[in-house]
PDB file of N, CA and C in Angstrom:
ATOM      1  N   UNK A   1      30.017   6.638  47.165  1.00  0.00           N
ATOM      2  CA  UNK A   1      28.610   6.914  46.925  1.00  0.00           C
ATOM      3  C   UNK A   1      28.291   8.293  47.491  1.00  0.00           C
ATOM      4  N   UNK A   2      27.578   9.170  46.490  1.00  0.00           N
ATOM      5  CA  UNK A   2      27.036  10.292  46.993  1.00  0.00           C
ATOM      6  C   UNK A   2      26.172  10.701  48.194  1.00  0.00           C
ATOM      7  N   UNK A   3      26.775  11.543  49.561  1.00  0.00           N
ATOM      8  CA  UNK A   3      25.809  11.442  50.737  1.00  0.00           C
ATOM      9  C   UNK A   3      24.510  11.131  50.668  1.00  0.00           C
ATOM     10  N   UNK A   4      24.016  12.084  49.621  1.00  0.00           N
ATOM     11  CA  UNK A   4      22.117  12.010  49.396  1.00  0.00           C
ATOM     12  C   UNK A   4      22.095  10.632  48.927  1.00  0.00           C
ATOM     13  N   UNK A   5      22.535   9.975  48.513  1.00  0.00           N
ATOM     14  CA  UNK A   5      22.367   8.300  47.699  1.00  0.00           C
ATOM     15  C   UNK A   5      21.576   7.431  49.278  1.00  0.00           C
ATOM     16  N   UNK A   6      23.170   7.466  50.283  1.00  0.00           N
ATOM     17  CA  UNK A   6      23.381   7.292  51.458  1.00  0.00           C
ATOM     18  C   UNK A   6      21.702   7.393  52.177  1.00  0.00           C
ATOM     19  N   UNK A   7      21.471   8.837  52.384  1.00  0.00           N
ATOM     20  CA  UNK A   7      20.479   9.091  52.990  1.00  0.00           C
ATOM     21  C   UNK A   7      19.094   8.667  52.645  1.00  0.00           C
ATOM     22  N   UNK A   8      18.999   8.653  51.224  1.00  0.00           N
ATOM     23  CA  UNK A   8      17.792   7.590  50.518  1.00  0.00           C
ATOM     24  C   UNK A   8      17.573   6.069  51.001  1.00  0.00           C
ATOM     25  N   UNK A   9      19.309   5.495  50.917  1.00  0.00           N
ATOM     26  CA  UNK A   9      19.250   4.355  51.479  1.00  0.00           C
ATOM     27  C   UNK A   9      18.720   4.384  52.989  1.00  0.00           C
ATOM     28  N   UNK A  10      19.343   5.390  53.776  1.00  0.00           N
ATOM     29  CA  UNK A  10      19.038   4.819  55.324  1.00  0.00           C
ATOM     30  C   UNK A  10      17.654   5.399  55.345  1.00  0.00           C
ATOM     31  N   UNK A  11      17.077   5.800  54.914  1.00  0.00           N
ATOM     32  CA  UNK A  11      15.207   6.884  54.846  1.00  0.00           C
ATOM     33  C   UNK A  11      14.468   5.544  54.790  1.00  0.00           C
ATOM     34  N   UNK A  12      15.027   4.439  53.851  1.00  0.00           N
ATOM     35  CA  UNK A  12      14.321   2.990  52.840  1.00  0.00           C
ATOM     36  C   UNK A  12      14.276   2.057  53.763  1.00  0.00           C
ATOM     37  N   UNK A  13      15.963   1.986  54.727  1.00  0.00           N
ATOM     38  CA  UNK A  13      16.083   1.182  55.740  1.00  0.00           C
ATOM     39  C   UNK A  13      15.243   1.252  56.730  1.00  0.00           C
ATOM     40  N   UNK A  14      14.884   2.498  56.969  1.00  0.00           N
ATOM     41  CA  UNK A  14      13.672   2.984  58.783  1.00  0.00           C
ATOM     42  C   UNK A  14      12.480   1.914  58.858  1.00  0.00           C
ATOM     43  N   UNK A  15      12.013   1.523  57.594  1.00  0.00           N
ATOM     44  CA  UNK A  15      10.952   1.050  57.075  1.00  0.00           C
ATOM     45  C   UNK A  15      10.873  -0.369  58.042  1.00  0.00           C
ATOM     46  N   UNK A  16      12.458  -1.081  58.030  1.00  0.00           N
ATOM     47  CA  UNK A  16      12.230  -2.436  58.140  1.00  0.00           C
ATOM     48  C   UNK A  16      13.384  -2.355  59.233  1.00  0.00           C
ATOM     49  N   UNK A  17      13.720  -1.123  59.879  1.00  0.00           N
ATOM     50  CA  UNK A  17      14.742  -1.239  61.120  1.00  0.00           C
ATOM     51  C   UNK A  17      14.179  -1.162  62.758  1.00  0.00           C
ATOM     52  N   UNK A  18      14.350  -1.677  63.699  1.00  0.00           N
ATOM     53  CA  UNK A  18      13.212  -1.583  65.233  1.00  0.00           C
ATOM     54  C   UNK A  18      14.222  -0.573  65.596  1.00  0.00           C
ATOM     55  N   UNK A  19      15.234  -0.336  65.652  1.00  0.00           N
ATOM     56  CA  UNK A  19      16.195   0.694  66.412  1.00  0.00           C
ATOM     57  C   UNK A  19      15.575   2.138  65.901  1.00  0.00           C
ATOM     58  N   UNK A  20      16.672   2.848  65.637  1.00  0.00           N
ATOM     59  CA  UNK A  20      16.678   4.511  65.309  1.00  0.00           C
ATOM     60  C   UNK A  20      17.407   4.748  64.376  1.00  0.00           C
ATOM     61  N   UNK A  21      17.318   5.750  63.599  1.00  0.00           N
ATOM     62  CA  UNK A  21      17.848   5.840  62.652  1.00  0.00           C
ATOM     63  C   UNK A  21      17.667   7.606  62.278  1.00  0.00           C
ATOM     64  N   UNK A  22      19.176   8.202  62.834  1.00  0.00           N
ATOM     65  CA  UNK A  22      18.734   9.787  63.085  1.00  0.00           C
ATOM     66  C   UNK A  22      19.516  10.329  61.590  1.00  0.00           C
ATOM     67  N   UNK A  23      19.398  11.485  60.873  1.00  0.00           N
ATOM     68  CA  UNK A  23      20.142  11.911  59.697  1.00  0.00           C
ATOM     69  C   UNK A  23      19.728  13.421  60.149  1.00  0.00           C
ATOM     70  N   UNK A  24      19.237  14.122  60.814  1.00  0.00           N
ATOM     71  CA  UNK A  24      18.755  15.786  60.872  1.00  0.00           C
ATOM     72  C   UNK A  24      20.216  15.983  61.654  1.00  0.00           C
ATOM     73  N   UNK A  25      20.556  17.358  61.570  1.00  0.00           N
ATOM     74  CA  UNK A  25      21.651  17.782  61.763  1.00  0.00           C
ATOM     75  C   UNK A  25      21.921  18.136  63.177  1.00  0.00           C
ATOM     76  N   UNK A  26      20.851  18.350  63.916  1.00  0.00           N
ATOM     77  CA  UNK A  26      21.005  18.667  65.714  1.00  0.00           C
ATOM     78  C   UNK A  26      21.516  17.292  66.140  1.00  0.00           C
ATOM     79  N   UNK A  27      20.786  16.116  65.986  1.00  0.00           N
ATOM     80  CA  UNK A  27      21.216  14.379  66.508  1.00  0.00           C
ATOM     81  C   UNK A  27      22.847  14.468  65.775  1.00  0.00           C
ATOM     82  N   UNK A  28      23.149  14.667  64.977  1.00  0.00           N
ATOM     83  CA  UNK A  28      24.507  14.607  64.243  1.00  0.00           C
ATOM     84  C   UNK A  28      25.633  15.007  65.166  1.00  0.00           C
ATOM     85  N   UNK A  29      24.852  16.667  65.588  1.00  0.00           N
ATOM     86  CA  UNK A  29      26.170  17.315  65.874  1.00  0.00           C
ATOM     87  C   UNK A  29      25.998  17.073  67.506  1.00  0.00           C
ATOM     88  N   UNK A  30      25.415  16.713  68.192  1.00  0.00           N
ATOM     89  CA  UNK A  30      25.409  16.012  69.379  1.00  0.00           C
ATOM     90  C   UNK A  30      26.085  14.931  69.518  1.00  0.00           C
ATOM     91  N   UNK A  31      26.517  13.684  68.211  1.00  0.00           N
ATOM     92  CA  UNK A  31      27.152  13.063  68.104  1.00  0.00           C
ATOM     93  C   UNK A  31      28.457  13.311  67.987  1.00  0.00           C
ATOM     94  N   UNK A  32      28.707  14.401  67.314  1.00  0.00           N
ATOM     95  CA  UNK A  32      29.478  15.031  66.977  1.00  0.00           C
ATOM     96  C   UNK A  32      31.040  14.781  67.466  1.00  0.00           C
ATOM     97  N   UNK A  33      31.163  14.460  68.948  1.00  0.00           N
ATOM     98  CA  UNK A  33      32.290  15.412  69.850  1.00  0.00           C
ATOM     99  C   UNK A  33      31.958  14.219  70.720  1.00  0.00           C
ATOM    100  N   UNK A  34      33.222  13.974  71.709  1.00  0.00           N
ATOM    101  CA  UNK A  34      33.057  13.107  72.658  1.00  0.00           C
ATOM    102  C   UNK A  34      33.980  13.909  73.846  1.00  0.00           C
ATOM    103  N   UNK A  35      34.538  13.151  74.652  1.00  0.00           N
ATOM    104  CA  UNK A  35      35.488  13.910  75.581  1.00  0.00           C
ATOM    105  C   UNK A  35      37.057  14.310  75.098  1.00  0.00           C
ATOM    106  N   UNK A  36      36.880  13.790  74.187  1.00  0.00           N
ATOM    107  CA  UNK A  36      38.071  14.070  73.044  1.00  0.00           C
ATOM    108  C   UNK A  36      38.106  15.427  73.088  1.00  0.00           C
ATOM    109  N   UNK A  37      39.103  16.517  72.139  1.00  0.00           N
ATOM    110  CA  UNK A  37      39.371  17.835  71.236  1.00  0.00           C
ATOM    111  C   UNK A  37      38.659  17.282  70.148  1.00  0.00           C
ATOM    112  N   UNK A  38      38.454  16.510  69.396  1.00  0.00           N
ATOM    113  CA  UNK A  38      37.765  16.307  68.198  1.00  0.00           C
ATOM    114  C   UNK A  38      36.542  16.225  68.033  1.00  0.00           C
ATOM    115  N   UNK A  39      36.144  16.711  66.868  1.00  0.00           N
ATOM    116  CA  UNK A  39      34.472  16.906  66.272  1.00  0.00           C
ATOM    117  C   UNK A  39      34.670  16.716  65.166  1.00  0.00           C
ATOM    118  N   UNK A  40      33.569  15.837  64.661  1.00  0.00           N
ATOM    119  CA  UNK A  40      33.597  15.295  63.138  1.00  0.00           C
ATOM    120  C   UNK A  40      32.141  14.545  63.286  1.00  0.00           C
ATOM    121  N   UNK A  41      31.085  15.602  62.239  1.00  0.00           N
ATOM    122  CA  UNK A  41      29.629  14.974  61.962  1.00  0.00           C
ATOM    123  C   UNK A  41      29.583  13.619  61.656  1.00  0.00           C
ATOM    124  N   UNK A  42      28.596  12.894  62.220  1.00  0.00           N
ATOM    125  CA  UNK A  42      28.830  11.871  61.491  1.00  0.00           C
ATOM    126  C   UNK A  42      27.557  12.453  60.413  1.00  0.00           C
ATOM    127  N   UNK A  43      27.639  11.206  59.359  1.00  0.00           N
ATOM    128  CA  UNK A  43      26.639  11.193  57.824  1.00  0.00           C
ATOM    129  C   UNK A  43      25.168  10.337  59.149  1.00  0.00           C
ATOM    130  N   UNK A  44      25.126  10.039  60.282  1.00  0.00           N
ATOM    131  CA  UNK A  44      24.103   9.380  60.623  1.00  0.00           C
ATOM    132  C   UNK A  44      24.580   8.815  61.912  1.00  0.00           C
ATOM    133  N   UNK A  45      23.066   9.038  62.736  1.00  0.00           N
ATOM    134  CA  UNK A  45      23.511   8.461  64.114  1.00  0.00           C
ATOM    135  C   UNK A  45      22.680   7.133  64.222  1.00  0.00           C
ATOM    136  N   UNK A  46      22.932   5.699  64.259  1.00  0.00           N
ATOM    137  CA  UNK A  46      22.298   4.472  64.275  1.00  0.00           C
ATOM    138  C   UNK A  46      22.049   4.093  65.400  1.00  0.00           C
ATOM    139  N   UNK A  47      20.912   3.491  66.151  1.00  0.00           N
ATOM    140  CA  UNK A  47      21.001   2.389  67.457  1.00  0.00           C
ATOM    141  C   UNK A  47      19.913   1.304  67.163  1.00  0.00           C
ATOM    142  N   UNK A  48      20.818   0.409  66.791  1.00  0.00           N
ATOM    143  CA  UNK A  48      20.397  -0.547  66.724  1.00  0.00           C
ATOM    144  C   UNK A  48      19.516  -1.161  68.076  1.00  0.00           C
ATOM    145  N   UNK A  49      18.482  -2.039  67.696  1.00  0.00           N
ATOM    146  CA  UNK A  49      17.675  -2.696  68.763  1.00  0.00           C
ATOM    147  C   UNK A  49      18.383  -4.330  68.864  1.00  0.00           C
ATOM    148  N   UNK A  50      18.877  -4.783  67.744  1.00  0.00           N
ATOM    149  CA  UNK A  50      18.788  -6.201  67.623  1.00  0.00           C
ATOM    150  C   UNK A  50      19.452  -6.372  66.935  1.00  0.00           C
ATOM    151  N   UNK A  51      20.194  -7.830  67.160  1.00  0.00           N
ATOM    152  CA  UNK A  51      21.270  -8.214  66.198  1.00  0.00           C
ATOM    153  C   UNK A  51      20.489  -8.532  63.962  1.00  0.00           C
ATOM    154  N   UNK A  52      19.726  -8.211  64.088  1.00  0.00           N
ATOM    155  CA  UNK A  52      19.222  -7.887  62.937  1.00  0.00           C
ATOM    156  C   UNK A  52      19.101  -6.946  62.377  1.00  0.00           C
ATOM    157  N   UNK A  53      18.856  -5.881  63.318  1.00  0.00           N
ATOM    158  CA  UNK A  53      18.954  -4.437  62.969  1.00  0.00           C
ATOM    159  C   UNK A  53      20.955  -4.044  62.254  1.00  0.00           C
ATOM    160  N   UNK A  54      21.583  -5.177  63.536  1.00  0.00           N
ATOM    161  CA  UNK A  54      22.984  -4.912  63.195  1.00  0.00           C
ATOM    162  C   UNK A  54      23.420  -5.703  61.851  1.00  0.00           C
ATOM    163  N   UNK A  55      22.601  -6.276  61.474  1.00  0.00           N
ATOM    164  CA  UNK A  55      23.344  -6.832  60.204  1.00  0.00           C
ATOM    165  C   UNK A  55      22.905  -5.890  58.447  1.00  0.00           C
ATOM    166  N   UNK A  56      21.564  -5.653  59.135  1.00  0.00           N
ATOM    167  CA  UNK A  56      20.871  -4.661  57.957  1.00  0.00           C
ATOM    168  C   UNK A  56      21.848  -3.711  57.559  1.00  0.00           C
ATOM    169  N   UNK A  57      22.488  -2.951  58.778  1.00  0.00           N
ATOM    170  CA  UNK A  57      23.806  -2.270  59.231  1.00  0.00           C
ATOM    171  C   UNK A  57      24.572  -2.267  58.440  1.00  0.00           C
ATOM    172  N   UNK A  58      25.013  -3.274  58.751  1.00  0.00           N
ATOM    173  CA  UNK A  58      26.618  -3.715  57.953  1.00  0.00           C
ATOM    174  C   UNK A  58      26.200  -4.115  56.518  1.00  0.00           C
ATOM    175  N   UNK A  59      25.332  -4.344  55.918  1.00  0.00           N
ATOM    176  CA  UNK A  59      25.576  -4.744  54.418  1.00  0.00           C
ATOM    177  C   UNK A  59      24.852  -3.252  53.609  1.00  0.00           C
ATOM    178  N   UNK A  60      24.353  -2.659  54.486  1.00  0.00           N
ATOM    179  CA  UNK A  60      23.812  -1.427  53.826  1.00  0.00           C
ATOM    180  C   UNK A  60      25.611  -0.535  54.008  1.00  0.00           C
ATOM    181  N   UNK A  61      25.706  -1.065  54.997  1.00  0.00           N
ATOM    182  CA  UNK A  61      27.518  -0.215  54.808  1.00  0.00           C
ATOM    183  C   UNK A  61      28.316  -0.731  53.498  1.00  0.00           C
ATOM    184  N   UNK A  62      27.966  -1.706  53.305  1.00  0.00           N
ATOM    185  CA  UNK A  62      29.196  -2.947  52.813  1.00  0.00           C
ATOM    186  C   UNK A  62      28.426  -1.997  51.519  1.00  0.00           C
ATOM    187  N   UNK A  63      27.664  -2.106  50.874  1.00  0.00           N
ATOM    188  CA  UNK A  63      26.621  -1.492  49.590  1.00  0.00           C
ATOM    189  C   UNK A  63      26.926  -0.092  49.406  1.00  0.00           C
ATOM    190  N   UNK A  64      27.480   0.486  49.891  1.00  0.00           N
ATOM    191  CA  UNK A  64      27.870   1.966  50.375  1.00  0.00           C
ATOM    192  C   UNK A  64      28.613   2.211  50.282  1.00  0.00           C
ATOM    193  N   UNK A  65      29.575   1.198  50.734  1.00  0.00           N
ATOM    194  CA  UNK A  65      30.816   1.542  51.189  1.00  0.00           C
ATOM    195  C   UNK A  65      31.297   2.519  52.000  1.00  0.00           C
ATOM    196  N   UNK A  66      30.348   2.773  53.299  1.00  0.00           N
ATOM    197  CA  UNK A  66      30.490   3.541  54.121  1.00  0.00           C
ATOM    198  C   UNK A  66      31.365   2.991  55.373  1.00  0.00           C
ATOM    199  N   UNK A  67      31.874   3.304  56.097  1.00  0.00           N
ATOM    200  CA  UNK A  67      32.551   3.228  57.255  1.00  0.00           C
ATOM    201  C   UNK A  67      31.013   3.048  58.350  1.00  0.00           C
ATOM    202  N   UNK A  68      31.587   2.111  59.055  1.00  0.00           N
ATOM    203  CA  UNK A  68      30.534   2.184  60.561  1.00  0.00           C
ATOM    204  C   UNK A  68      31.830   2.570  61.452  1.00  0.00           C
ATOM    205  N   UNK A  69      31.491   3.274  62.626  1.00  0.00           N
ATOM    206  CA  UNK A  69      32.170   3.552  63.566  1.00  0.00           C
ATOM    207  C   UNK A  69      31.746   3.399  64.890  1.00  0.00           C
ATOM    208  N   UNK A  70      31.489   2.758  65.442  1.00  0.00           N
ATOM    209  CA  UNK A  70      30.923   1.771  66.958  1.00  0.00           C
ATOM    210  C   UNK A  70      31.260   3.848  68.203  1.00  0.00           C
ATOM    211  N   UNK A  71      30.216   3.487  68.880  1.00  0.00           N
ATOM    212  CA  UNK A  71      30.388   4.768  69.791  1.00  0.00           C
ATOM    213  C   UNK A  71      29.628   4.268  71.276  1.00  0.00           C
ATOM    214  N   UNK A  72      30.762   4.451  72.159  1.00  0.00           N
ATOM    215  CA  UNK A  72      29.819   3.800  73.295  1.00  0.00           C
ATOM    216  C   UNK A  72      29.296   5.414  74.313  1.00  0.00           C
ATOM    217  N   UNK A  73      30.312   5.286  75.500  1.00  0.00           N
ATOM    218  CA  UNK A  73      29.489   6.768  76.442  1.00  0.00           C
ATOM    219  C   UNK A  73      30.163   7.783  75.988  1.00  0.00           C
ATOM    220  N   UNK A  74      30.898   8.052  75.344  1.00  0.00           N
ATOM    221  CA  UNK A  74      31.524   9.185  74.652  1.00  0.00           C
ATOM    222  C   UNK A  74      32.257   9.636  75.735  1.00  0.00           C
ATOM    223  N   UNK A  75      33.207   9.539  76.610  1.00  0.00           N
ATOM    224  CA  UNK A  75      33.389   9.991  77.947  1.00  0.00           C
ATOM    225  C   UNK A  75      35.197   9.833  77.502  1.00  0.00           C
ATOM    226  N   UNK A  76      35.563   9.392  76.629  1.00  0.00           N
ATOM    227  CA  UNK A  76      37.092   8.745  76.556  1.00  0.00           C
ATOM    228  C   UNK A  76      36.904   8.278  75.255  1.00  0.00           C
TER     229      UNK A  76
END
């Protein structure tokens, strides 16, 4: 699915999500990098509030066919 498709979807999702839901490019590239050598944008930074928020999550992934990638303190 085309990024902009993506971003329509998660813009539609904010509506009915309690967490956050970041897509501007400063939150991205802050995500960006951990204590790793590696950097790679993500398409979106998520935080979920609630295990509802986490399921909206996963089937808007599953619909997408996007990858989720779990990120905890970025430290390791």
């Amino acid at each position: 699915m085309r990024q902009s498709r993506i971003y329509e979807k998660l813009t539609a999702l904010k509506s009915v999500f309690k967490g956050d839901i970041f897509i501007d490019d400063a939150t991205r590239l802050i995500y960006a990098t951990d204590a790793s050598a590696y950097r790679e944008k993500p398409l979106a930074v998520v935080l979920p509030r609630d295990k509802n928020d986490i399921k909206k999550l996963i089937a808007l992934a599953h619909e997408t066919k996007t990858s989720l990638i779990p990120r905890a303190a970025g430290t390791s």
